[in-house]
Protein backbone atom coordinates (compact mmCIF):
# COMPACT_ATOMS: atom_id res chain seq x y z
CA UNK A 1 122.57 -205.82 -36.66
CA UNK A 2 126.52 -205.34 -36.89
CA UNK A 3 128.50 -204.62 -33.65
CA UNK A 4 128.39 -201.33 -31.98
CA UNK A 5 131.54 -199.09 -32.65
CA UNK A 6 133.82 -199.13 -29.77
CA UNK A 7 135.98 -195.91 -28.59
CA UNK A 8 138.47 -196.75 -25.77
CA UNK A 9 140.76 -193.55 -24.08
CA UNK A 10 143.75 -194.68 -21.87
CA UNK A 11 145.43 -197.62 -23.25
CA UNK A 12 148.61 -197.83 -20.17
CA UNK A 13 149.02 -201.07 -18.42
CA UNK A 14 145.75 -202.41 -17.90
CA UNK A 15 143.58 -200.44 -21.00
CA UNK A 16 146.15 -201.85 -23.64
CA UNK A 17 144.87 -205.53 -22.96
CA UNK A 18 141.63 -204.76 -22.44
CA UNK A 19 141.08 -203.14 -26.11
CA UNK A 20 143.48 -205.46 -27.47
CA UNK A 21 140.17 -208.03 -26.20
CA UNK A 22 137.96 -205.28 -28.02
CA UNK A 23 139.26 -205.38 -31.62
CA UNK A 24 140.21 -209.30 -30.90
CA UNK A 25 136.83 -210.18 -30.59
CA UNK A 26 134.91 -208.59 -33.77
CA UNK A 27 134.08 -204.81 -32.09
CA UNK A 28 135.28 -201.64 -34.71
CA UNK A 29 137.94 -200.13 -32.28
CA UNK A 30 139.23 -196.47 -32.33
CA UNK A 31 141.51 -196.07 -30.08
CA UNK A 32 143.26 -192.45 -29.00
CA UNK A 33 147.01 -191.50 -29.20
CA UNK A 34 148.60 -191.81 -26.27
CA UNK A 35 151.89 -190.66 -25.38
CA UNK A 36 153.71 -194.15 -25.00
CA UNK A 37 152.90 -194.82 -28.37
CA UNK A 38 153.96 -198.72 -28.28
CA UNK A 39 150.22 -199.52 -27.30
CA UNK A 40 148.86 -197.14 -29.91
CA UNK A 41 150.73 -198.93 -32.82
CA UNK A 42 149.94 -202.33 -31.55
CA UNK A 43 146.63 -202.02 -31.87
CA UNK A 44 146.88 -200.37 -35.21
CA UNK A 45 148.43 -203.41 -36.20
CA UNK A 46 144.89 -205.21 -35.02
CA UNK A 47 143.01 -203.60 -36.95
CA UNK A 48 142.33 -200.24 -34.75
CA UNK A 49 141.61 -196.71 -36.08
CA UNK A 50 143.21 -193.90 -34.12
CA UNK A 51 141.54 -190.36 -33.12
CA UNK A 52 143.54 -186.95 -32.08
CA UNK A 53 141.07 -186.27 -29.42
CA UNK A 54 138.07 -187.48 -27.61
CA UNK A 55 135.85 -185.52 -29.83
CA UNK A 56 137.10 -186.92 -33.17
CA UNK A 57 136.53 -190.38 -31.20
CA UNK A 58 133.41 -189.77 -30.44
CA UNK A 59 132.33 -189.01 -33.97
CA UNK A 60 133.27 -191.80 -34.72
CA UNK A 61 132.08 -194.55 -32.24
CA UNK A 62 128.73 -195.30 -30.69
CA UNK A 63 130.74 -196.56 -27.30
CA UNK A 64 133.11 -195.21 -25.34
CA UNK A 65 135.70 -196.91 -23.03
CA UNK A 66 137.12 -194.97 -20.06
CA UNK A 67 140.68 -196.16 -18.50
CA UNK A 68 142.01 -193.25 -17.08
CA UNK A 69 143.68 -192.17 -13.62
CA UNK A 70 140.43 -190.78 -11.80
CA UNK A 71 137.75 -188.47 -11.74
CA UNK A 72 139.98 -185.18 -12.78
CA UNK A 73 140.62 -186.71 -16.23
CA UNK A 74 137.65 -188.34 -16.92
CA UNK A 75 136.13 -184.99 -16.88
CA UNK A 76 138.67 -183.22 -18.89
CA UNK A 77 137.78 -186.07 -21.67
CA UNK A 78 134.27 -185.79 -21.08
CA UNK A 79 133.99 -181.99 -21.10
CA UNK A 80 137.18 -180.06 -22.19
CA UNK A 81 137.07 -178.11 -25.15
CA UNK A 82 137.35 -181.15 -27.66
CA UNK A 83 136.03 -183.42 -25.45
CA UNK A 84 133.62 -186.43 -26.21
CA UNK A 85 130.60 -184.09 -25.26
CA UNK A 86 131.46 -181.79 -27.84
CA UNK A 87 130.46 -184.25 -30.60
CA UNK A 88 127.25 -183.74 -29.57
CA UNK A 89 126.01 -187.18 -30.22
CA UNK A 90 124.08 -189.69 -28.30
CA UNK A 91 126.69 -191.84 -26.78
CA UNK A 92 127.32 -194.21 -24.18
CA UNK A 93 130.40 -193.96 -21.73
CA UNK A 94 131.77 -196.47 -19.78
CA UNK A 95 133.92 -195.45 -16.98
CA UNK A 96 136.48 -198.24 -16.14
CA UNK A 97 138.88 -196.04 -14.03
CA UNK A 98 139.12 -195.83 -10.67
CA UNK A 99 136.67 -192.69 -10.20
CA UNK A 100 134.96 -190.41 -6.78
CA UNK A 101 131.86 -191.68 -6.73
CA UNK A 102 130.12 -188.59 -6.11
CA UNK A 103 131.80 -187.47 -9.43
CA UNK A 104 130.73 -190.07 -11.13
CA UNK A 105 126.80 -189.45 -9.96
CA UNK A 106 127.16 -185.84 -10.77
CA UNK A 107 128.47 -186.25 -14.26
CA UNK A 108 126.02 -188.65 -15.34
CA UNK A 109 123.21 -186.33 -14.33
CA UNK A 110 124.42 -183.65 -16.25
CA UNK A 111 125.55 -185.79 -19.35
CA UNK A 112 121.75 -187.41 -19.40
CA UNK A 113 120.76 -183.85 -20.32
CA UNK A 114 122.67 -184.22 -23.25
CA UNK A 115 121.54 -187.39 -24.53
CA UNK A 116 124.75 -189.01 -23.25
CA UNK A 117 125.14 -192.32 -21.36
CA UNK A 118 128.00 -192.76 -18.48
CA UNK A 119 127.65 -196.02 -16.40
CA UNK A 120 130.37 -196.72 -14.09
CA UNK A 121 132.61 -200.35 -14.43
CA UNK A 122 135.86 -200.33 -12.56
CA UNK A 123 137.99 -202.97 -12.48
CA UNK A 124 139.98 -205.77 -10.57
CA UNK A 125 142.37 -208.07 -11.06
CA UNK A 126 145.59 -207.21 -12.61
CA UNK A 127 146.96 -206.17 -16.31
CA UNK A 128 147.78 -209.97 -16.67
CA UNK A 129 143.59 -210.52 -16.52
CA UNK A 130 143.13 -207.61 -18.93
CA UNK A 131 145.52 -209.83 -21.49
CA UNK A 132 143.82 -213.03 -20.70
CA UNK A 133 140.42 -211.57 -20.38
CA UNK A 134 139.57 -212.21 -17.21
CA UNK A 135 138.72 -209.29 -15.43
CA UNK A 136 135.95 -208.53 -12.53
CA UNK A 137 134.20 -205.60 -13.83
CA UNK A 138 132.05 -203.82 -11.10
CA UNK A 139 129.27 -202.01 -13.37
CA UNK A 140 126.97 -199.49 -11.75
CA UNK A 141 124.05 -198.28 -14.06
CA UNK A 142 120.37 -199.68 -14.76
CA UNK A 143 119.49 -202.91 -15.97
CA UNK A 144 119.17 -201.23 -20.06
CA UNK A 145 122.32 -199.52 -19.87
CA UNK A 146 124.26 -202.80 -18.62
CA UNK A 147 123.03 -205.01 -20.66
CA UNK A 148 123.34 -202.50 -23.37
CA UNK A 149 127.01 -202.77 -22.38
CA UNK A 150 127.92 -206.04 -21.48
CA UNK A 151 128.59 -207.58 -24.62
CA UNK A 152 132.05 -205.07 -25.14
CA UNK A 153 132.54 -205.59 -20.98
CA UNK A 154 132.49 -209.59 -21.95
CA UNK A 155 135.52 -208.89 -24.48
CA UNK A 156 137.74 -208.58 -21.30
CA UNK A 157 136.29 -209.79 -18.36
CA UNK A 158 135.56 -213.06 -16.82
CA UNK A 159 133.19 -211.50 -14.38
CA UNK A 160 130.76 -208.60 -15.00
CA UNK A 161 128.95 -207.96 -11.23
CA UNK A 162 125.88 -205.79 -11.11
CA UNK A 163 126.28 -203.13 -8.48
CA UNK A 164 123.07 -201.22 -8.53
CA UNK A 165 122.74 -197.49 -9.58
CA UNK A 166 125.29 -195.26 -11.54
CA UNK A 167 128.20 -194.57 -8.91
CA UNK A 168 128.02 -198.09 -6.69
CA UNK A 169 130.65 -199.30 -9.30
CA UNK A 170 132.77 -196.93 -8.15
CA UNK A 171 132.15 -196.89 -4.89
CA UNK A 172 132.42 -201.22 -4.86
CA UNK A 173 135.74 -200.71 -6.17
CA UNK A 174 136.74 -198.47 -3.58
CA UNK A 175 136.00 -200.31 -1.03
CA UNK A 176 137.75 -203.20 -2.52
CA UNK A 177 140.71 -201.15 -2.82
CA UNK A 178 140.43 -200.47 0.45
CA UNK A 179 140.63 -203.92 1.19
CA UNK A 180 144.04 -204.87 -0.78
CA UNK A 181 145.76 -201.60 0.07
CA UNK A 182 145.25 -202.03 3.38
CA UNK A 183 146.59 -205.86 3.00
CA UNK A 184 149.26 -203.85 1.56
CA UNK A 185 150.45 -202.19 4.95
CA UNK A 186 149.42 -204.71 7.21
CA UNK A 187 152.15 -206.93 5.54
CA UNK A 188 154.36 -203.95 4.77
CA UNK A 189 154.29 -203.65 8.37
CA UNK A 190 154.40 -207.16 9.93
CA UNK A 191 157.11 -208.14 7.78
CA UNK A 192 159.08 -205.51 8.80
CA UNK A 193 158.32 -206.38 12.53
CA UNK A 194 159.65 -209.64 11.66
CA UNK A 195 162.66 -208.68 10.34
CA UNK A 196 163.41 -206.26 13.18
CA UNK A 197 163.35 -209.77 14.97
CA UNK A 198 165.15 -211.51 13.10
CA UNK A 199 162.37 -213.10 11.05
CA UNK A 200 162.90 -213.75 7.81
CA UNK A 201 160.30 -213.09 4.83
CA UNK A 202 160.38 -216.76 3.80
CA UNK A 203 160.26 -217.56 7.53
CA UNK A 204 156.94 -215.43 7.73
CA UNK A 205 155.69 -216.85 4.69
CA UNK A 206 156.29 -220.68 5.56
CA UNK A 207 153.53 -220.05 8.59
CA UNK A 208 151.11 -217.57 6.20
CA UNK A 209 150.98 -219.86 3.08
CA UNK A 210 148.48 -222.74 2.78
CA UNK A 211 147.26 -221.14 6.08
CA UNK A 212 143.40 -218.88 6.55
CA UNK A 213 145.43 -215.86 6.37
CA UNK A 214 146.67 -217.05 3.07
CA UNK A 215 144.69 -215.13 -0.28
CA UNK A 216 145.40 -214.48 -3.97
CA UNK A 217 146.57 -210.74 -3.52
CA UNK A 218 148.84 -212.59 -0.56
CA UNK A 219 150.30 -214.80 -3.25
CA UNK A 220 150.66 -211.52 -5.76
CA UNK A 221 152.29 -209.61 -3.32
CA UNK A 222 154.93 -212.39 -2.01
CA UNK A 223 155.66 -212.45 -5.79
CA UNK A 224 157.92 -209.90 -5.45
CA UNK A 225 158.83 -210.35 -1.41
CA UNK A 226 159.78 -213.21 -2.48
CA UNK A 227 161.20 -213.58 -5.97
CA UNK A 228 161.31 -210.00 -6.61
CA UNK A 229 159.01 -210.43 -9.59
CA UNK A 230 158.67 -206.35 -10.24
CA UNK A 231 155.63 -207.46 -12.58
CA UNK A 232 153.84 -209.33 -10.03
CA UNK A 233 150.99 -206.52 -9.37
CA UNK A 234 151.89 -203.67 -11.50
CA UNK A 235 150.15 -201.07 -9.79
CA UNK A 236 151.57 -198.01 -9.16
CA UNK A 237 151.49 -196.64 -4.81
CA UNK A 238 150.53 -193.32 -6.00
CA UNK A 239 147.54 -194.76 -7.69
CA UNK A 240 147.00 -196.45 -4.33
CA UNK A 241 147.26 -193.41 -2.55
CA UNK A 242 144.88 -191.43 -4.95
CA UNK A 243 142.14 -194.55 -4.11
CA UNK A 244 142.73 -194.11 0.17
CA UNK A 245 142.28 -190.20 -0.55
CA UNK A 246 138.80 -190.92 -2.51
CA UNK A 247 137.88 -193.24 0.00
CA UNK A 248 138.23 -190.90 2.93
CA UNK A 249 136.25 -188.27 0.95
CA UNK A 250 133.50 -190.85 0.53
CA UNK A 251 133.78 -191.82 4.39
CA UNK A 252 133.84 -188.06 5.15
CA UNK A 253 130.32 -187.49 2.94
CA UNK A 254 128.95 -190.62 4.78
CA UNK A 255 129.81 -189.27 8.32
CA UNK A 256 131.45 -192.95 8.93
CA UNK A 257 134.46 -193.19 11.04
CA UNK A 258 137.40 -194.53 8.86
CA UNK A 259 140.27 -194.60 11.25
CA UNK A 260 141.90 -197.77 9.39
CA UNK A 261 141.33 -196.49 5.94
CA UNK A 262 143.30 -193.13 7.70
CA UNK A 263 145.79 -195.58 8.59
CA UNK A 264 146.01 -197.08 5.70
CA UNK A 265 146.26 -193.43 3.11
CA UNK A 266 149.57 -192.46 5.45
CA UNK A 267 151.10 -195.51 5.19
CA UNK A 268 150.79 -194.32 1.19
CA UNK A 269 151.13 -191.36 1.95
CA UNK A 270 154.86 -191.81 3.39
CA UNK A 271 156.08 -193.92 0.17
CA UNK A 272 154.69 -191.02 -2.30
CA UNK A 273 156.44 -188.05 -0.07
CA UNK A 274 159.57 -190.07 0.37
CA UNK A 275 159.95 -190.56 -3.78
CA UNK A 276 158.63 -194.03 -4.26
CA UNK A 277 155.06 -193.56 -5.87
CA UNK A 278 155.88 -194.88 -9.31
CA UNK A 279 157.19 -197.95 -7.50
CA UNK A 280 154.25 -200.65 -7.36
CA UNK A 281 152.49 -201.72 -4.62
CA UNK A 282 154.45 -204.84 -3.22
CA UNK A 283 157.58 -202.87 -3.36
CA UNK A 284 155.49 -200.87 -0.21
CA UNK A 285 157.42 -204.08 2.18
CA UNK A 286 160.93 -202.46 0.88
CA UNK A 287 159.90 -198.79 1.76
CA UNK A 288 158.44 -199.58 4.92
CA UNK A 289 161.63 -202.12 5.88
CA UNK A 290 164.00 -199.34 5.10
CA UNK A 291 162.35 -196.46 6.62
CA UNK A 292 162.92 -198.48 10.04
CA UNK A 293 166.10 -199.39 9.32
CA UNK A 294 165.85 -202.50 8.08
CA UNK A 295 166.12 -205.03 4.66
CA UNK A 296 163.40 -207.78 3.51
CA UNK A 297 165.98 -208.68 0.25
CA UNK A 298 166.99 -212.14 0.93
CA UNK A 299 170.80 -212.20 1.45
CA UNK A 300 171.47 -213.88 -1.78
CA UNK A 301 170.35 -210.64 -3.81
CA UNK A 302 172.84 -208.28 -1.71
């Protein structure tokens, strides 16, 4: 039996690596256009197909890869007017974006009606690991649909971690967003603490590195504190922000308290109001520096 036909919708930073994985590694790829069309035309030149709209993908695919923003857009490829549900084909989706959880459940109850598969895999790492292949995928769905799945999920990740049910995949990833975005602001913040005292960020760093309080999204984020690598975690703080807002809808459903992811969604919050949420996540130190009337650039980059 010949490899499953693979769709994939929303090839940006981290989607253009992971299908470039796809058609790399044997899997018919249709890709569709996109409006930076560098992406599109690379993976042309690998061998891709590309469709005008989800439905047309659909048609032709018997897989579909999600990479989108969130839940909004996932649902206007699922069901708008050309939309992969209009094909009216069995299908599988796979969700890799960043999605509400709730919106996830309640769109893969009312796509099983249809015939139509939607498991949920979001991802983490960085755009780097799409390239290389090493992703974590966090897959929500039954033990059939996964496995079903995993050998396109294999094409770009190093890890593929079983979640449970449609919609844990999503929520997993939210909480582990919650996790890094609030590492996010507690260094935005302490670093601009320091440097209200005279603390320098390679002073702060000296006593952090090597240290418990050292971790790999530590090391990514000094990347650009640092260096001022902009490509060090290329992950836009409106993106961020969108995650902390889905999270405290998902805390609010749960009737949990969430007073640090609260915390956490207005320190976001401020950098998207104040102009900065196409800047990337690290860059967060800079906002929160200058917004107290401060610097973190080392004085050699003045």
């Amino acid at each position: 039996m010949g490899k499953e036909r693979v769709g994939f919708i929303g090839v940006g930073l981290m989607g253009h690596g992971m299908a470039a994985n796809i058609v790399g590694k044997g899997f018919p790829l249709t890709v569709m256009g996109h409006r930076n069309r560098e992406p599109v035309e690379d993976l042309k030149r690998r061998g891709a197909s590309e469709a005008a709209t989800p439905r047309e993908l659909a048609e032709a695919c018997d897989i579909v890869v999600l990479c989108v923003t969130g839940s909004p857009q996932v649902e206007a490829v699922v069901n708008g007017p050309d939309g992969l549900a209009a094909a009216g084909k069995p299908l599988m989706i796979i969700d890799c974006s960043t999605s509400e959880p709730s919106a996830t459940t309640r769109l893969a109850t009312e796509l099983e009606g249809k015939g139509i598969t939607l498991i949920d895999a979001p991802l983490g790492r960085t755009p780097k690991d799409a390239w290389e292949g090493t992703l974590d995928v966090m897959v929500g769905g039954t033990s059939d649909q996964i496995e079903r799945a995993r050998p396109v999920l294999e094409t770009f990740a190093g890890r593929v971690i079983e979640t449970g049910p449609v919609g844990t995949g999503h929520t997993m990833k939210l909480l582990n967003n919650f996790l890094s975005m609030g590492y996010a602001a507690l260094y935005a913040e302490a670093l601009t603490l320091g440097a209200k005292a005279g603390l320098t960020p390679t002073v702060f760093d000296s006593v952090v590195r090597g240290g418990r309080m050292d971790c790999g999204f530590y090391q990514t984020f000094f990347k650009w504190v640092l260096e001022r690598d902009p490509n060090a975690h290329r992950f836009a703080i409106r993106n961020g922000f969108k995650d902390m807002s889905y999270l405290s809808a998902f805390a609010n459903a749960a009737g949990v308290a969430n007073p640090m992811g609260a915390a956490v969604r207005n320190s976001f919050a401020v950098a998207v109001t104040t102009g900065h949420g196409d800047d990337y996540v690290p860059m967060l130190s800079d906002i929160t520096a200058n917004l107290a009337g401060t610097s973190l650039v080392p004085e050699a980059d003045d």
